[in-house]
C-alpha atoms as a PDB file:
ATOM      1  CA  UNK A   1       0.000   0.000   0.000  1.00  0.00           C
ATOM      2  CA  UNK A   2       1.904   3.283  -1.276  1.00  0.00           C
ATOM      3  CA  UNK A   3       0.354   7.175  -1.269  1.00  0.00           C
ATOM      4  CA  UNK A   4       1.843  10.000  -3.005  1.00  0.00           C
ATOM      5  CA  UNK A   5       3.700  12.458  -0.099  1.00  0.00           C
ATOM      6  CA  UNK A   6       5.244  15.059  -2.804  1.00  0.00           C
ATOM      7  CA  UNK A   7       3.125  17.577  -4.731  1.00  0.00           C
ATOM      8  CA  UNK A   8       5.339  16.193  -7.906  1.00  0.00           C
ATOM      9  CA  UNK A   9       4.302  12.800  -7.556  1.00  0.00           C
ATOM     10  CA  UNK A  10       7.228  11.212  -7.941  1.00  0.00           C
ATOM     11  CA  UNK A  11       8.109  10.283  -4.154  1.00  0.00           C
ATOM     12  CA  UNK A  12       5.605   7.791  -2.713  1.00  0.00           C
ATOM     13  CA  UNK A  13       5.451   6.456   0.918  1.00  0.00           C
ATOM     14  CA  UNK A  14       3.893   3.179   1.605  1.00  0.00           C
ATOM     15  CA  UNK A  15       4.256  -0.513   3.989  1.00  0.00           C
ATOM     16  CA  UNK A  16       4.555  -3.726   2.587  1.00  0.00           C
ATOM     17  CA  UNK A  17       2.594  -6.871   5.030  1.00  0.00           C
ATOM     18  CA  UNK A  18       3.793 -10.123   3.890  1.00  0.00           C
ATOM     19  CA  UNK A  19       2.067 -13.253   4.864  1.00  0.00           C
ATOM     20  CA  UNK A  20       3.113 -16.192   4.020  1.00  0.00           C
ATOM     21  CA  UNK A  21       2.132 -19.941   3.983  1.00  0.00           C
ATOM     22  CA  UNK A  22       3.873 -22.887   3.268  1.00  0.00           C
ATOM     23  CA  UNK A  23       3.609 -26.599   2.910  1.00  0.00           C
ATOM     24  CA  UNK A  24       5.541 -29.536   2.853  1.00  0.00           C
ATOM     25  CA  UNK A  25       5.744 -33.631   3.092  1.00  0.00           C
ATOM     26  CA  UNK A  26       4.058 -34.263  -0.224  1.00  0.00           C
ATOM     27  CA  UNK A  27       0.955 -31.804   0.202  1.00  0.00           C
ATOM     28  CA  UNK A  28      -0.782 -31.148  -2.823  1.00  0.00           C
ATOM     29  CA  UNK A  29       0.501 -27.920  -4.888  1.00  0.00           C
ATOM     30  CA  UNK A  30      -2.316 -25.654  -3.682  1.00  0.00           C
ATOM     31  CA  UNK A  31      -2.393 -26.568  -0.729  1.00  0.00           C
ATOM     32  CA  UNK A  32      -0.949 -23.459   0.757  1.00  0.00           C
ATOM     33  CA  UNK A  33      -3.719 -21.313   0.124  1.00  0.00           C
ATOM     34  CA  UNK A  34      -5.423 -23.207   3.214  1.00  0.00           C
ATOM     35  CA  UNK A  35      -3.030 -20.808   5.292  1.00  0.00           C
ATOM     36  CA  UNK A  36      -2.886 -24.103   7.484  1.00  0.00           C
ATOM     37  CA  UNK A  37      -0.752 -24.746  11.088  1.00  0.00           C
ATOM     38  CA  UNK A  38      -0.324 -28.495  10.981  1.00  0.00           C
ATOM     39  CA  UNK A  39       2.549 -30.226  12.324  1.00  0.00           C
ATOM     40  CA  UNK A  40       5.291 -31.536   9.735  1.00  0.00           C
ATOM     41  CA  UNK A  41       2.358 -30.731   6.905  1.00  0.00           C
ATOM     42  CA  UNK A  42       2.061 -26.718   6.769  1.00  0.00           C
ATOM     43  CA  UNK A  43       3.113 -23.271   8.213  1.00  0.00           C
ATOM     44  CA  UNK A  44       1.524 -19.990   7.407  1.00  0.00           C
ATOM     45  CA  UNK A  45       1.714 -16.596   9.908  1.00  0.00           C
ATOM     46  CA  UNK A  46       2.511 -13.031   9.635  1.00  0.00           C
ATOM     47  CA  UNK A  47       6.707 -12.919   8.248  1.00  0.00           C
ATOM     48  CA  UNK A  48       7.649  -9.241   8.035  1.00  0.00           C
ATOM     49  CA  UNK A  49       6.270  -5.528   7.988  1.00  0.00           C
ATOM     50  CA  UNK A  50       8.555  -3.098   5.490  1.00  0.00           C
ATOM     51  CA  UNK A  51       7.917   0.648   5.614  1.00  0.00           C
ATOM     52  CA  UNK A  52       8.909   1.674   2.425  1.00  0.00           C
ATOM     53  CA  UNK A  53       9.470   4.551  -0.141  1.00  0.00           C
ATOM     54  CA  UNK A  54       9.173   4.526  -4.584  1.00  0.00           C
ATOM     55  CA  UNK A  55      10.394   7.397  -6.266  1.00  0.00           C
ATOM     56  CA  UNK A  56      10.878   8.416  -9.801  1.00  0.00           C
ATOM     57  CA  UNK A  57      14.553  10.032  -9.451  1.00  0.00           C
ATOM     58  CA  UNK A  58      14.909  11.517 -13.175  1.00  0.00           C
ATOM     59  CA  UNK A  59      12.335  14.108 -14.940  1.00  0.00           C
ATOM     60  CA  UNK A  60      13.547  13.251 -18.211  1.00  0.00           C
ATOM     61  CA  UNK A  61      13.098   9.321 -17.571  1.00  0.00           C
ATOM     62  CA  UNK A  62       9.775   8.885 -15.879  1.00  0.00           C
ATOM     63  CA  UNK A  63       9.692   4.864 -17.029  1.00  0.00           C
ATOM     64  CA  UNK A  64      12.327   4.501 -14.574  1.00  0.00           C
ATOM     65  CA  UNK A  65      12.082   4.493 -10.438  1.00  0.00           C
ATOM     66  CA  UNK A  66      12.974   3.016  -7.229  1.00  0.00           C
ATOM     67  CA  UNK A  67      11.433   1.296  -4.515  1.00  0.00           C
ATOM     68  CA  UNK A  68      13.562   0.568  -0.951  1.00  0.00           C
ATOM     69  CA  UNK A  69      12.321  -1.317   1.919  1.00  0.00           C
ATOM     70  CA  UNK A  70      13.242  -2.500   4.998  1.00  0.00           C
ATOM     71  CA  UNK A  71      11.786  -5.821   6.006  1.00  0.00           C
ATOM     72  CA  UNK A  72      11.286  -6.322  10.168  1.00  0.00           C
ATOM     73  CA  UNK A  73      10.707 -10.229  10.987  1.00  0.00           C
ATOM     74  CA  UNK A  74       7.099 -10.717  13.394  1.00  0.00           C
ATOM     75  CA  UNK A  75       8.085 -14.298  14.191  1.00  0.00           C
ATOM     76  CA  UNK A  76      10.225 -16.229  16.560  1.00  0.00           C
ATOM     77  CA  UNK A  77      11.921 -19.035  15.108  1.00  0.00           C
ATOM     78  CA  UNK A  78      12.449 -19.724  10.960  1.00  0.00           C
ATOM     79  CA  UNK A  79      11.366 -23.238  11.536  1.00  0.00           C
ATOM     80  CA  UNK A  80       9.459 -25.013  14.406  1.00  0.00           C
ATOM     81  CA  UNK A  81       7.297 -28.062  14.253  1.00  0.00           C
ATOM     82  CA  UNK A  82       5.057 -27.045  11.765  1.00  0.00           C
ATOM     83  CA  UNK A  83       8.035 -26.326   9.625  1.00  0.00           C
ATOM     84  CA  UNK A  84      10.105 -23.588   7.862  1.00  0.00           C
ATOM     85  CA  UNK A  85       8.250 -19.592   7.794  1.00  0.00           C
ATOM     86  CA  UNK A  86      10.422 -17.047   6.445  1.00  0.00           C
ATOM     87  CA  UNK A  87      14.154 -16.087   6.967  1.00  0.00           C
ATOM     88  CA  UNK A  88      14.141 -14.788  10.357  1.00  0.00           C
ATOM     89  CA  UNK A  89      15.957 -11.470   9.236  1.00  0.00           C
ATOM     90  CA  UNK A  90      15.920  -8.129   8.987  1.00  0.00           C
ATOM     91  CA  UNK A  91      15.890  -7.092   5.312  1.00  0.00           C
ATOM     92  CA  UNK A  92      16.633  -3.924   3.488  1.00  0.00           C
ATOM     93  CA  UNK A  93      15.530  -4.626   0.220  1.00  0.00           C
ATOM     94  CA  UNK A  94      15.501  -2.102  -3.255  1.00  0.00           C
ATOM     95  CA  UNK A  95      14.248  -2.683  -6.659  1.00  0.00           C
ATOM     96  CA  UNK A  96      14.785  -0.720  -9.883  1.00  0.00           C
ATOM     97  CA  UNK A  97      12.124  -1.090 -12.324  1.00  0.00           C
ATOM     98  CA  UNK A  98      12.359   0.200 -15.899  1.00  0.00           C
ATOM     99  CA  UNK A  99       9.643   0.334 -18.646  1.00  0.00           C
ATOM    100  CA  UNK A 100       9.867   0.361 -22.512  1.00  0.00           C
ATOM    101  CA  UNK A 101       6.727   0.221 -24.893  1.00  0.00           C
ATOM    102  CA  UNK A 102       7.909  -0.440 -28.455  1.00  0.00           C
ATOM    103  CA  UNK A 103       6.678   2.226 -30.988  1.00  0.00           C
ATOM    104  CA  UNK A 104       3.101   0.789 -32.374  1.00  0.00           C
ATOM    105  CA  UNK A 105       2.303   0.097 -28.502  1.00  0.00           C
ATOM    106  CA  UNK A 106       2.295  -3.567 -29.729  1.00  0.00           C
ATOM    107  CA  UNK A 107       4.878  -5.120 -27.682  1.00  0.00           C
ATOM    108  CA  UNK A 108       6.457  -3.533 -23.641  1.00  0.00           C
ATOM    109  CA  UNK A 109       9.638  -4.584 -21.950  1.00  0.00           C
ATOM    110  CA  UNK A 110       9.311  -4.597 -18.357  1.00  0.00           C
ATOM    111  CA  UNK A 111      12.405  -5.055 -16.579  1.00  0.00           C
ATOM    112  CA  UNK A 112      13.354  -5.162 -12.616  1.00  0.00           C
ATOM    113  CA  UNK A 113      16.658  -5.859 -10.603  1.00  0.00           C
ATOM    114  CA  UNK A 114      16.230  -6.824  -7.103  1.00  0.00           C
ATOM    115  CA  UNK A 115      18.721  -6.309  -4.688  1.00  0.00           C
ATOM    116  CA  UNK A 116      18.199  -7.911  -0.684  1.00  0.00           C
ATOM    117  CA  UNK A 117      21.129  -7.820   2.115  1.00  0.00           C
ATOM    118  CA  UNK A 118      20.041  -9.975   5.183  1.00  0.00           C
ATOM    119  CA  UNK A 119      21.065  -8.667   8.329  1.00  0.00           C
ATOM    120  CA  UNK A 120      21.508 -11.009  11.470  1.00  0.00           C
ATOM    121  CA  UNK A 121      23.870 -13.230  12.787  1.00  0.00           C
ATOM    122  CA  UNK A 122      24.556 -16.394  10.670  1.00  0.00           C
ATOM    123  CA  UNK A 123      23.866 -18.778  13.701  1.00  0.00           C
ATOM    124  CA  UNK A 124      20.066 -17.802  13.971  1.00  0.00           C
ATOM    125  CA  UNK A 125      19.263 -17.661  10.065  1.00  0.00           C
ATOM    126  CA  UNK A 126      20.395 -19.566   7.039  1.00  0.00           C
ATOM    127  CA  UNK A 127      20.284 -16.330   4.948  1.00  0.00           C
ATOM    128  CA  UNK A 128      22.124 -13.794   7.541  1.00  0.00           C
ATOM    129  CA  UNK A 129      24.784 -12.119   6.169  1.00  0.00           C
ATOM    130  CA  UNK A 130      24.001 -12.096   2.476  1.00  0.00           C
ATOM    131  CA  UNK A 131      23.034 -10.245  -0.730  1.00  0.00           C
ATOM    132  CA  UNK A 132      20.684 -11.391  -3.083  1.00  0.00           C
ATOM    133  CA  UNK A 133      20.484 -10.169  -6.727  1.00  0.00           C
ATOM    134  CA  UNK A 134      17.535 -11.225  -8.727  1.00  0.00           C
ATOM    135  CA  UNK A 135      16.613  -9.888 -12.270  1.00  0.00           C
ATOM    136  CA  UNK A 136      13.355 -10.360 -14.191  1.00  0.00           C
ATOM    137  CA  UNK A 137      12.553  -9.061 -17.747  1.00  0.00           C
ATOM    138  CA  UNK A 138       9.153  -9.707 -19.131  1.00  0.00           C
ATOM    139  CA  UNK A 139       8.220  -9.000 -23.136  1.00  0.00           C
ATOM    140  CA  UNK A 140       4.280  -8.014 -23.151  1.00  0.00           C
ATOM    141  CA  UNK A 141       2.370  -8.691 -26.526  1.00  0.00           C
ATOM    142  CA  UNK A 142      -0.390  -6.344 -26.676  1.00  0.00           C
ATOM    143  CA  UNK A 143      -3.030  -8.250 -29.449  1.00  0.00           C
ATOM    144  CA  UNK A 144      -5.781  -5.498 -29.806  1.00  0.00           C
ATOM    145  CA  UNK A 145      -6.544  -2.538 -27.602  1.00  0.00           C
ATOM    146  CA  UNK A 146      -9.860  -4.412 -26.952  1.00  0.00           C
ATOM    147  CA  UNK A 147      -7.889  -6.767 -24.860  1.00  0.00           C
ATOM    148  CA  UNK A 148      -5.286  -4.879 -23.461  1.00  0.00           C
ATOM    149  CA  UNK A 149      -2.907  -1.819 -23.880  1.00  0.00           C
ATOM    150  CA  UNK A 150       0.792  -0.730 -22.574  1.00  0.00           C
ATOM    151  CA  UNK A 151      -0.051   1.223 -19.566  1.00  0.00           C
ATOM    152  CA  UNK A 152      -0.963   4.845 -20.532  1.00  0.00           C
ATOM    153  CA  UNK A 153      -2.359   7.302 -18.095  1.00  0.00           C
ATOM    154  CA  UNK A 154      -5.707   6.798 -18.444  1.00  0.00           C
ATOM    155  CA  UNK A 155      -8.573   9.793 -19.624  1.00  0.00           C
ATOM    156  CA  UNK A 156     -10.191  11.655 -17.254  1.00  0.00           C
ATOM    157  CA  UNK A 157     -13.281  10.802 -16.266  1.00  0.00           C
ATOM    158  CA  UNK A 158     -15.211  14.182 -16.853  1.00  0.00           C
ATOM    159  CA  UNK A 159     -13.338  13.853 -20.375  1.00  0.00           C
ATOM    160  CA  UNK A 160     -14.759  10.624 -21.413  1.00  0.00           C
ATOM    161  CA  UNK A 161     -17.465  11.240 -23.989  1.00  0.00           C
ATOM    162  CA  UNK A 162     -20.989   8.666 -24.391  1.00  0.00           C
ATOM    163  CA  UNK A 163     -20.340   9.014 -28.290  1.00  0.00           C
ATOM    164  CA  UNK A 164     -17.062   7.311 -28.058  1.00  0.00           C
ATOM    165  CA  UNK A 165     -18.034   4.323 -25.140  1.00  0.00           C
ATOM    166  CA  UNK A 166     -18.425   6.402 -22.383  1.00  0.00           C
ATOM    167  CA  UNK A 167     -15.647   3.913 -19.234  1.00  0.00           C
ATOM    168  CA  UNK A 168     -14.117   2.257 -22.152  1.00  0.00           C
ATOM    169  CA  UNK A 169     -13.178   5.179 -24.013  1.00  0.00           C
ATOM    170  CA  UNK A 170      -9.163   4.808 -25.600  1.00  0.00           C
ATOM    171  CA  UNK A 171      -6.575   6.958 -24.097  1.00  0.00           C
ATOM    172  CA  UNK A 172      -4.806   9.460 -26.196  1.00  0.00           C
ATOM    173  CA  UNK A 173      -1.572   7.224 -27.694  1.00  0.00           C
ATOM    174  CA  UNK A 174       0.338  10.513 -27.517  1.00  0.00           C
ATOM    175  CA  UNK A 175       0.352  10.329 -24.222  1.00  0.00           C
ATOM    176  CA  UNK A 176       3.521   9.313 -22.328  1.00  0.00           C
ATOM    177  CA  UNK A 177       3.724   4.983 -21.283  1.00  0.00           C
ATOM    178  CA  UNK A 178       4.369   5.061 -17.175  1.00  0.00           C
ATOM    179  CA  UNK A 179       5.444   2.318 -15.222  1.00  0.00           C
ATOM    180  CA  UNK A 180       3.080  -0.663 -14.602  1.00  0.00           C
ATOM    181  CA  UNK A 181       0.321   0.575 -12.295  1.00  0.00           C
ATOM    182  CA  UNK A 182       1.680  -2.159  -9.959  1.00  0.00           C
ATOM    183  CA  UNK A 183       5.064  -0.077  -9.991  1.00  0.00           C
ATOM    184  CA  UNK A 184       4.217   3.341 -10.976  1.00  0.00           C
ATOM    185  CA  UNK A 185       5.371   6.140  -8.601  1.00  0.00           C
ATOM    186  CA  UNK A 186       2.104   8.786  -8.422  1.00  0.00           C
END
């Protein structure tokens, strides 16, 4: 959950909740959505709480920003009887994301690199002590603007017109591509 807290929009103040649930000894794949306790079968519970700030560093780049968090464990032990939680760390985590949309707003690269240090000492977590760099890249193929479009900013409500389909009236395609709404800084 982020909200703007600059009249530019481009810092954005926010807390990340993670919950997790696992499972193990053979359960079936979905069986962690049962958010289950059982001994040796399943563990699920509240892992960390990150305050956290996004912000969109460069005018002349707004497809680019950064999101840092740092992760506080709300658990005891990483494993018990139930079985293995979460790293029982703190973690300060950030993430650069980066947008392209190809011109004909057929085809966006998304791309992210995730950095995490784990802070702790090595005796009371397996990941204490460590970095972690993970990059993703994802290629979107955009078929028809009927079934979806590279994000655009969309049209202002009070701008929308009945003539043209009223809620699913096109956005301007001059308009500057942003972020994924998942990522955008606003």
């Amino acid at each position: 959950m982020f909200t703007g807290v600059s009249n530019s929009k481009k810092l954005n103040a926010g807390l990340i909740v993670e919950y997790r649930s696992n499972s193990f000894a053979d359960q079936n794949a979905t069986s962690v959505f049962s958010f289950k306790n059982e001994i040796g079968k399943s563990r699920s519970g509240l892992s960390h709480i990150a305050p956290s700030i996004k912000v969109s560093p460069f005018n002349k780049l707004a497809n680019f920003s950064i999101q840092s968090s740092f992760f506080i464990p709300f658990f005891k032990e990483e494993s018990n009887a139930n079985g293995f939680l979460a790293a029982n760390s703190y973690i300060w985590q950030n993430r650069f994301f980066y947008d392209y949309t190809f011109t004909g707003n057929k085809f966006q690269l998304f791309t992210e690199l995730s950095t995490r240090y784990f802070f702790g000492d090595k005796e009371k977590g397996y990941a204490n002590n460590s970095l972690e760099l993970a990059p993703s890249v994802f290629l979107s193929y955009f078929a028809s603007s009927k079934s979806t479009e590279p994000s655009v900013d969309p049209v202002p409500l009070q701008s929308r017109s009945r003539s043209t389909g009223g809620e699913h009236a096109k956005a301007p395609q001059s308009r500057q591509p942003s972020l994924l709404s998942r990522d955008r800084v606003s």
